[in-house]
Protein backbone atom coordinates (compact mmCIF):
# COMPACT_ATOMS: atom_id res chain seq x y z
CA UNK A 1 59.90 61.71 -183.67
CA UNK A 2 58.13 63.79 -186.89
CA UNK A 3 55.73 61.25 -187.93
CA UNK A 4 54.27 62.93 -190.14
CA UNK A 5 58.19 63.40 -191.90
CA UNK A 6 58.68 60.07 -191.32
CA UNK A 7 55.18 58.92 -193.38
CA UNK A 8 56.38 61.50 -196.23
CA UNK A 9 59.72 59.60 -196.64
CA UNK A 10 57.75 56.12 -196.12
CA UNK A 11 55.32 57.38 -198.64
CA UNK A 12 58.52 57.98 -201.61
CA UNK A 13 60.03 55.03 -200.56
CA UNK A 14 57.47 52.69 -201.91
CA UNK A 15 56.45 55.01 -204.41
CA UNK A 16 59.74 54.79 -206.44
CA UNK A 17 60.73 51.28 -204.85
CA UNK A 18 61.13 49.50 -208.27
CA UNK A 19 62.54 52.61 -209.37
CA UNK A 20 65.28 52.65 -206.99
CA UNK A 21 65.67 49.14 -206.98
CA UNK A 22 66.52 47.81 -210.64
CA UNK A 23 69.46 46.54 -211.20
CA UNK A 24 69.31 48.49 -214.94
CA UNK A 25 68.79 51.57 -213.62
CA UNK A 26 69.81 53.24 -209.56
CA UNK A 27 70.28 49.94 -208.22
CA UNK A 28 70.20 50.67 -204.74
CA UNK A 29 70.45 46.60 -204.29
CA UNK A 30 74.04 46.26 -204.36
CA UNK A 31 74.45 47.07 -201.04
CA UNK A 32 73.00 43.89 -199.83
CA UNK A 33 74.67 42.27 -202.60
CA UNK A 34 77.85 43.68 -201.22
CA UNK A 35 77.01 42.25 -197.72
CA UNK A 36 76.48 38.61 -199.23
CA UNK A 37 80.61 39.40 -201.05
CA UNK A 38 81.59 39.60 -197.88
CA UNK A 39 79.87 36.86 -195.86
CA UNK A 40 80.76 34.89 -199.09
CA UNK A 41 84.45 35.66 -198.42
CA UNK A 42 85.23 36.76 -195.21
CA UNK A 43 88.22 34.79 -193.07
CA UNK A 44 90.10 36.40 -190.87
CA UNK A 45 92.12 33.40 -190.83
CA UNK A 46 92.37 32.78 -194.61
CA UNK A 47 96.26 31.58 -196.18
CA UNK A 48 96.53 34.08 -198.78
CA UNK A 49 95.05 37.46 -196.47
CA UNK A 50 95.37 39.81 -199.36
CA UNK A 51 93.41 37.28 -201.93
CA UNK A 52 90.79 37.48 -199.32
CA UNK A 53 90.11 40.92 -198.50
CA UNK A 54 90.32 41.47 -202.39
CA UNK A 55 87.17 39.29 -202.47
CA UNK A 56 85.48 39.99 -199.95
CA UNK A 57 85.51 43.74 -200.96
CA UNK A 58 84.65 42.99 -204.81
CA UNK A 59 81.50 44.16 -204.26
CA UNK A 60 81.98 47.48 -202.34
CA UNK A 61 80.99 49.87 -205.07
CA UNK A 62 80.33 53.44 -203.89
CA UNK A 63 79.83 52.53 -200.41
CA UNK A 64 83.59 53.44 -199.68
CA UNK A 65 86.06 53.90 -202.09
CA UNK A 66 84.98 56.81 -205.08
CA UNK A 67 87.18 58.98 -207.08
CA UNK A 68 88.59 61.23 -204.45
CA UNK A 69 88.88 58.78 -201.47
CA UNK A 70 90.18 55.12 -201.53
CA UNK A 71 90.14 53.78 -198.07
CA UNK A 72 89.97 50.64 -199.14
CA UNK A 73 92.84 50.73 -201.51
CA UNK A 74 95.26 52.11 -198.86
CA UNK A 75 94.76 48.62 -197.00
CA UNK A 76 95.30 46.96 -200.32
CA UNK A 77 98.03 49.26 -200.46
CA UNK A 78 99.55 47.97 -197.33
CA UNK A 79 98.79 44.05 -198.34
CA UNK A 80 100.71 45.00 -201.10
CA UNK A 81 103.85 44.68 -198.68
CA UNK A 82 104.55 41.42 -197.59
CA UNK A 83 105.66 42.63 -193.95
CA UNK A 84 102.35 44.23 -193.61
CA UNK A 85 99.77 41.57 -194.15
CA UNK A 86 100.06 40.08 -190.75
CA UNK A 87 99.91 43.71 -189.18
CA UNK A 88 96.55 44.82 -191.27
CA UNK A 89 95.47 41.41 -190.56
CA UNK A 90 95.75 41.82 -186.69
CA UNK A 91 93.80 45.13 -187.01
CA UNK A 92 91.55 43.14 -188.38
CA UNK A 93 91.12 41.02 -185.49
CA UNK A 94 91.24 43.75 -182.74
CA UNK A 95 88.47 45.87 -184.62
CA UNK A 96 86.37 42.72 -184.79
CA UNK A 97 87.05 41.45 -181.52
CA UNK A 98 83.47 40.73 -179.06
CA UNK A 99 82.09 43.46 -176.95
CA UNK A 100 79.17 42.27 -175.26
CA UNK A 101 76.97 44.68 -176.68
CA UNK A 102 79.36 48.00 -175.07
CA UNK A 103 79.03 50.03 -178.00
CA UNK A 104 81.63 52.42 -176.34
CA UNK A 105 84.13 49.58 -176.55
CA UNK A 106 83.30 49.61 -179.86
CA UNK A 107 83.86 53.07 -180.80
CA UNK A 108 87.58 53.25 -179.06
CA UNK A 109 88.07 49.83 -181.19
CA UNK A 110 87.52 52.10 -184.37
CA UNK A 111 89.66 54.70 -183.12
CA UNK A 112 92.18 52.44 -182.49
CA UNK A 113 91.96 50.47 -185.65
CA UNK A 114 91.92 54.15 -187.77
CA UNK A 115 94.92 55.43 -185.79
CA UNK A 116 97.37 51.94 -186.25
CA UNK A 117 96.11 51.96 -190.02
CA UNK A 118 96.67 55.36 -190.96
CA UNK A 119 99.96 55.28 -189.13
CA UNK A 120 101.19 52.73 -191.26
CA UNK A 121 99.77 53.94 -194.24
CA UNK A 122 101.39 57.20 -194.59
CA UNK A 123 104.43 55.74 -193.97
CA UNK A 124 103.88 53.86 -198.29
CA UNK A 125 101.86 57.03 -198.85
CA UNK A 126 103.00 60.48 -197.23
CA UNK A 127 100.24 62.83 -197.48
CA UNK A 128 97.69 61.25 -199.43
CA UNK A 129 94.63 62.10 -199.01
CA UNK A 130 93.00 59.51 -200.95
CA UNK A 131 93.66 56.52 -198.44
CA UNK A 132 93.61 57.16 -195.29
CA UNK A 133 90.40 55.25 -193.12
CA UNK A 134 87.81 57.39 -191.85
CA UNK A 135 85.41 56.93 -189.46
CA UNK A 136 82.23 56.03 -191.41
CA UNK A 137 84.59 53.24 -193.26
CA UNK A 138 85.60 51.45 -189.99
CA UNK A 139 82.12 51.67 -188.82
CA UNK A 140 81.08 50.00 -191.99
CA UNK A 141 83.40 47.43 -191.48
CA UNK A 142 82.03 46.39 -188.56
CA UNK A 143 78.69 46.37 -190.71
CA UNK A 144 80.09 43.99 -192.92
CA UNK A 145 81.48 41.74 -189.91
CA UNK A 146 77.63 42.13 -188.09
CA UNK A 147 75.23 43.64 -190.11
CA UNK A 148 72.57 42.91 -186.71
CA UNK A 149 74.71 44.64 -184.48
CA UNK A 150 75.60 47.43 -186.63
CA UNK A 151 74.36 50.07 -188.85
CA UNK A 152 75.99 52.12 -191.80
CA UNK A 153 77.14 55.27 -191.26
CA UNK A 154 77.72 58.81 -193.29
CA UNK A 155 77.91 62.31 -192.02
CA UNK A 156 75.26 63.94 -193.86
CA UNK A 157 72.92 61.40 -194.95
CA UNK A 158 72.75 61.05 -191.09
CA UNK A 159 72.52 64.60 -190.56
CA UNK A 160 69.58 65.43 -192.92
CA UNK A 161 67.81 62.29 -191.72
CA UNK A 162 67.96 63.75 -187.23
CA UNK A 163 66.88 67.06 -188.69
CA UNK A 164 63.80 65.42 -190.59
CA UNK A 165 62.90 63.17 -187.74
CA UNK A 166 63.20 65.59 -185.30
CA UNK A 167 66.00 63.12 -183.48
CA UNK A 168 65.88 64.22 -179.58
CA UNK A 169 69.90 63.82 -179.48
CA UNK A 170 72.80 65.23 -180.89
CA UNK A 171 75.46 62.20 -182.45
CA UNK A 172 78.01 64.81 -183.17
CA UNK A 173 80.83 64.94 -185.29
CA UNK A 174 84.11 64.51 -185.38
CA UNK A 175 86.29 63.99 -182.39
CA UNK A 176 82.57 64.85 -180.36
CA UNK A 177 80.34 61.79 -182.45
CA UNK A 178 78.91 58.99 -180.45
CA UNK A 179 78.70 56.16 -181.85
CA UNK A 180 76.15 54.70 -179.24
CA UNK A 181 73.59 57.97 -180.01
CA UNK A 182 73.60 57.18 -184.18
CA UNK A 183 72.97 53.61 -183.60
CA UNK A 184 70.26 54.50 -181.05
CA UNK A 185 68.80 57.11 -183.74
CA UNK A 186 68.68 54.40 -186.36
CA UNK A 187 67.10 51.66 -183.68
CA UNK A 188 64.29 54.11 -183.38
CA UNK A 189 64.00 54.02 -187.53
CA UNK A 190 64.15 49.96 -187.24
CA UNK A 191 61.51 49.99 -184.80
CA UNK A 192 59.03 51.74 -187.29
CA UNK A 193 60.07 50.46 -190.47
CA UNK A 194 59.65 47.21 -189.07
CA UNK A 195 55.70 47.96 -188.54
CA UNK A 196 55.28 49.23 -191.93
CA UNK A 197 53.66 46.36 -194.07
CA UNK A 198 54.12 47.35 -197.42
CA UNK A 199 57.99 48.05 -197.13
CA UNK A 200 58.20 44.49 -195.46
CA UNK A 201 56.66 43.11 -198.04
CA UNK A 202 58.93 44.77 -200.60
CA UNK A 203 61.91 44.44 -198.93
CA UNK A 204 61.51 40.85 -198.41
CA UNK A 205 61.37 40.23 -202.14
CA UNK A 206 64.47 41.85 -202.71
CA UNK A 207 66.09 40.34 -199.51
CA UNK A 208 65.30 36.99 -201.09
CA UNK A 209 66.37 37.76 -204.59
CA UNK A 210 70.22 39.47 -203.77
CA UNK A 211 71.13 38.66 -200.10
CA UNK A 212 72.03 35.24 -199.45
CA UNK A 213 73.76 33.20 -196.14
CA UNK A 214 72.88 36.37 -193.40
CA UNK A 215 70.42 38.11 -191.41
CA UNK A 216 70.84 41.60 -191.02
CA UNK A 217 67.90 42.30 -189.25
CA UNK A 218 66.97 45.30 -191.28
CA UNK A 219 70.29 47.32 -190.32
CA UNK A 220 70.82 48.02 -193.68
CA UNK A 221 67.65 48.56 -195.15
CA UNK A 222 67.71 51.64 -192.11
CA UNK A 223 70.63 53.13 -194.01
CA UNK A 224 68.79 52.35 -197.21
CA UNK A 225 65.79 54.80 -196.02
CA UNK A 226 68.24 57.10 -194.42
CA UNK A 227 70.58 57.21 -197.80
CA UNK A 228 67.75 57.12 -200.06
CA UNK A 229 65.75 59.81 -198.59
CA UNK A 230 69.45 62.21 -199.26
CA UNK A 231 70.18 61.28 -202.71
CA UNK A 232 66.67 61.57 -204.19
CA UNK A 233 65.37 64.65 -202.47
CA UNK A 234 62.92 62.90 -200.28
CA UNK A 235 62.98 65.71 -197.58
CA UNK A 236 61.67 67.93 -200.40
CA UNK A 237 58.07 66.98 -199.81
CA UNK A 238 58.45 67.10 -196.24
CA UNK A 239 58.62 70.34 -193.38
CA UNK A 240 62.27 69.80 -192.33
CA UNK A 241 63.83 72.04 -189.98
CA UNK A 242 67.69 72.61 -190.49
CA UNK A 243 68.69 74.86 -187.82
CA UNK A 244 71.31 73.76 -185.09
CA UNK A 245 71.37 70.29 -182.99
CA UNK A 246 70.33 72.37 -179.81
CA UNK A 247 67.24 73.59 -181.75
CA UNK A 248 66.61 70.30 -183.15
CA UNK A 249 66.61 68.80 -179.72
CA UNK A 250 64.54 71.24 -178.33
CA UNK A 251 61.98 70.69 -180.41
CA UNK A 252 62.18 66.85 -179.79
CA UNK A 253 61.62 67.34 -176.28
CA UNK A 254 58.74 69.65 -176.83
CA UNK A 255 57.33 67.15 -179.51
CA UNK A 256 57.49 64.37 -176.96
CA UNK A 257 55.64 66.09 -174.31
CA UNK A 258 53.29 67.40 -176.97
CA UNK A 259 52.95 63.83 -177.62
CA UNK A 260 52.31 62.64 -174.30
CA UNK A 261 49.85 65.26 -173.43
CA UNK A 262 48.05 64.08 -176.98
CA UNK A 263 47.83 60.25 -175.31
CA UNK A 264 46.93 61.73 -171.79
CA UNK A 265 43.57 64.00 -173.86
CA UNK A 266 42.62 61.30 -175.41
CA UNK A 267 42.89 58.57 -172.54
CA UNK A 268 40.89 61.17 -171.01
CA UNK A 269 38.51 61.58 -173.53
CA UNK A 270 38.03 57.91 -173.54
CA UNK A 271 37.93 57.22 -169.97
CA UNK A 272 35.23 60.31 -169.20
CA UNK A 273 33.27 58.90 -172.61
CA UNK A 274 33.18 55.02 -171.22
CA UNK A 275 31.95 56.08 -167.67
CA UNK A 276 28.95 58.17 -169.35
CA UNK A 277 27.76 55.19 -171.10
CA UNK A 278 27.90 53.33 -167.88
CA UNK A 279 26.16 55.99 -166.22
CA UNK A 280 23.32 56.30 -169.03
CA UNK A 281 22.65 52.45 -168.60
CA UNK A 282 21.76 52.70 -164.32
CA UNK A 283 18.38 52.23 -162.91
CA UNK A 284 15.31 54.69 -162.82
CA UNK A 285 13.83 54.68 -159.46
CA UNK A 286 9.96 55.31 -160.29
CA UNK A 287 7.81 53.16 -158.43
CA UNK A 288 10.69 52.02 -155.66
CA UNK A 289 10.67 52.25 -152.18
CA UNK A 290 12.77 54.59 -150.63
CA UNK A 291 13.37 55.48 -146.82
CA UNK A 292 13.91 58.92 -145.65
CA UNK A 293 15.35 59.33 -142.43
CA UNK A 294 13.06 61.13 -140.75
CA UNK A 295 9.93 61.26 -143.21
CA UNK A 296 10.24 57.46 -143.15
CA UNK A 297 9.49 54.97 -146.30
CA UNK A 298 7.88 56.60 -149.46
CA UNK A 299 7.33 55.62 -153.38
CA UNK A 300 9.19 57.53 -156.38
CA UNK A 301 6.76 58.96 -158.20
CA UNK A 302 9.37 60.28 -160.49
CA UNK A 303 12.98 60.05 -161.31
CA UNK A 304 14.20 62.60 -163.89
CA UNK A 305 16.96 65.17 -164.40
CA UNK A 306 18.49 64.35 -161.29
CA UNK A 307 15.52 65.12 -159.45
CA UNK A 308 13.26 62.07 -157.26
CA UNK A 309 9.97 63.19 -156.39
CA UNK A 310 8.68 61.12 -153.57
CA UNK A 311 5.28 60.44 -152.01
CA UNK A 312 5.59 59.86 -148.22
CA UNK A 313 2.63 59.95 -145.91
CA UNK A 314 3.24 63.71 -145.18
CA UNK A 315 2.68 64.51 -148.90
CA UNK A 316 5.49 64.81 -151.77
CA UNK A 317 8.85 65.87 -151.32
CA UNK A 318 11.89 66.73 -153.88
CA UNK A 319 15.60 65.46 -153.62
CA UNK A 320 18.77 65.61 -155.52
CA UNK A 321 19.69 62.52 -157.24
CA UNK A 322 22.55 60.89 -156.07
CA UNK A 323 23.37 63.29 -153.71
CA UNK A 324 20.33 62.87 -151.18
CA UNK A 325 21.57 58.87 -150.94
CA UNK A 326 24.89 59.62 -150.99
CA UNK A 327 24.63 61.95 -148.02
CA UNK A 328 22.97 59.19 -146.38
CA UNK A 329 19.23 61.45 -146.05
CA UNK A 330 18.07 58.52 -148.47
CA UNK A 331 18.24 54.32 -148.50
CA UNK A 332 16.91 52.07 -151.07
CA UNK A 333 14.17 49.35 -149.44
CA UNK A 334 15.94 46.19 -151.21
CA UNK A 335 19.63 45.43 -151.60
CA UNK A 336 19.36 45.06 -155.50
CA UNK A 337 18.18 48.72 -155.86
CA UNK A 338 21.42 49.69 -153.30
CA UNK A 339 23.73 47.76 -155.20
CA UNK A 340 22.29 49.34 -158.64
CA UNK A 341 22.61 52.87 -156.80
CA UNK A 342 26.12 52.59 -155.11
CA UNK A 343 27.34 51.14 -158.55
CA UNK A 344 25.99 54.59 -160.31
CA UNK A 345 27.00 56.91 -157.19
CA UNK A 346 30.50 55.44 -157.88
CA UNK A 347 30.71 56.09 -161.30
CA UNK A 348 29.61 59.52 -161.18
CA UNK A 349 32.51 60.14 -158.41
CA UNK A 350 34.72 58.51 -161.32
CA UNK A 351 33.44 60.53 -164.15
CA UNK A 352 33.85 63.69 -162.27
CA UNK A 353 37.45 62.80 -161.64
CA UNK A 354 37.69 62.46 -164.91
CA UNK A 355 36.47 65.75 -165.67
CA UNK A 356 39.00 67.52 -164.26
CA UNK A 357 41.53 65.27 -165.45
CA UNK A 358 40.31 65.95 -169.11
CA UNK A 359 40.02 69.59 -167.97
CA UNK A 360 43.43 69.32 -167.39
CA UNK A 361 44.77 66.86 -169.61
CA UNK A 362 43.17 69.51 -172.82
CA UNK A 363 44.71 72.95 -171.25
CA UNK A 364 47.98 71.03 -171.40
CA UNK A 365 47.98 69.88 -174.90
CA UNK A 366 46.50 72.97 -176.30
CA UNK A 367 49.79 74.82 -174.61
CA UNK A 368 52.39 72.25 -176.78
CA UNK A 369 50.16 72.29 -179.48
CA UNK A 370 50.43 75.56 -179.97
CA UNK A 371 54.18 76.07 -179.28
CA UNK A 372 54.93 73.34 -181.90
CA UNK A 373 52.91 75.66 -183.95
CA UNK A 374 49.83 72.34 -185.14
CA UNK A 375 46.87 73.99 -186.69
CA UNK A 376 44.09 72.01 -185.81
């Protein structure tokens, strides 16, 4: 994911919050507003069916039905006909019907639910084009019915939103969109909107103030963002690339491993920094006893730069620190000293380790760094 996109759009969001959120002015509230209609409303099991849906659907506004299409009123087109009510009502029922969670289920439930619908519409309505159900309304729908399980859906709000966010799959279109990949691109939004403070804190004013008797669980402050961030030229302050899917996903991928290579640097950075400090804390030998194999026991009469210069009985001599003790040509006199020595000979095997894993760790984010094209 472009984080650095995704902070830009943050950024506007709160920015222009009140803006966007008076009810005098964009009013970008009614769509919870709609939601409560609905919850308000809603029985699949109601007396008068047609009364119902009419109420439940009071509230819709520009969310479905606009000038050129009227989804909506070709179902109230078909409750119009007494025969039909039980039909559109069983539709209904199907499309709402439990999955478990099998999103796939789900989508062949909206394909069904568009293909008995339209069916029957064109039969009151040959040829319109204004009321047929497409499949961003039934997927709203099923918002409506479970706005936790399900997210809003348009064609190129979505679009421009995987192109800013760098999404690392392609939902499609058509006959080819997956309904499991779009909910799984707006899961990852959820995820960081939900750590963002200062939207919470917004949001939960104006989830308190319009949207009453349900818990979306943020679905449809996701499409909010994602809607928002279309209609009022969010992307324009942001570098959004708007090539093809198969570019888009490419560069996903290579963002992701540029990403993990970023973590592996600077774990280690960290790691090679925390075993230096450990190292800079060990003991100086001066004035310990030290045994040399074959020049016997002598006194450090100096331990500096990884040098020991010991007096033995034969005069002074000169080792490399650790590496005379660690080849076993030296041995500490008490076990406190050992101890103190292993403890440092160990974390200079551990800092050299990681070294080279820093050494390779950097080569390997300085390649994706510069293929995403960062300047440092």
């Amino acid at each position: 994911m472009d984080k650095k996109n995704l902070a830009i759009v943050f950024d506007q969001y709160i920015a222009r919050f009140d803006e966007l959120n008076d009810v005098n002015g964009n009013d970008e509230g009614y769509k919870w507003r709609a939601e409560s209609c609905f919850v308000g409303n809603w029985n699949i099991d109601a007396d008068d069916f047609p009364a119902m849906f009419k109420a439940s659907m009071k509230e819709m506004s520009n969310l479905i039905d606009n000038k050129s299409f009227q989804p909506i009123g070709g179902i109230l087109l078909l409750l119009k006909q007494p025969n039909e009510v039980e039909f559109v009502r069983q539709c209904f029922r199907e499309l709402f019907s439990e999955d478990g969670g099998d999103i796939d289920a789900r989508q062949q439930r909206i394909g069904s639910f568009m293909d008995k619908m339209n069916e029957r519409i064109n039969q009151y309505a040959s040829g319109s084009w204004k009321y047929p159900q497409k499949m961003n309304d039934v997927i709203y729908y099923l918002n409506l019915w479970k706005p936790n399980e399900n997210y809003i859906f348009k064609s190129t709000e979505a679009t421009d939103w995987a192109n800013c966010i760098e999404y690392g799959d392609d939902f499609g279109s058509g006959e080819s969109f997956s309904l499991k990949k779009y909910y799984r691109m707006c899961d990852e939004l959820l995820e960081e909107v939900s750590k963002n403070d200062t939207i919470m804190e917004l949001h939960k004013a104006r989830f308190d103030r319009e949207a009453q008797g349900f818990d979306d669980k943020l679905h449809i402050l996701v499409y909010d963002i994602i809607y928002c961030a279309h209609a009022y030229n969010f992307y324009a302050h942001a570098d959004v690339n708007t090539t093809s899917a198969k570019e888009r996903i490419r560069r996903a991928t290579l963002r992701a491993q540029y990403e993990e290579a970023l973590s592996r640097y600077n774990a280690a950075i960290e790691a090679r920094d925390t075993i230096t400090a450990q190292i800079s804390l060990t003991v100086n030998l001066t004035g310990k006893e030290l045994k040399h194999k074959t020049f016997g026991i002598g006194v450090v009469k100096s331990h500096a730069n990884g040098m020991l210069e010991i007096e033995f009985g034969v005069g002074t001599k000169k080792f490399q620190y650790p590496n005379a003790i660690r080849g076993g040509f030296l041995a500490a006199m008490d076990d406190e000293t050992a101890d103190q020595v292993q403890r440092e000979i160990d974390a200079k095997a551990k800092l050299e380790d990681a070294e080279k894993e820093l050494s390779v760790a950097k080569a390997e984010y300085e390649k994706l760094r510069k293929a995403m094209g960062f300047e440092e």
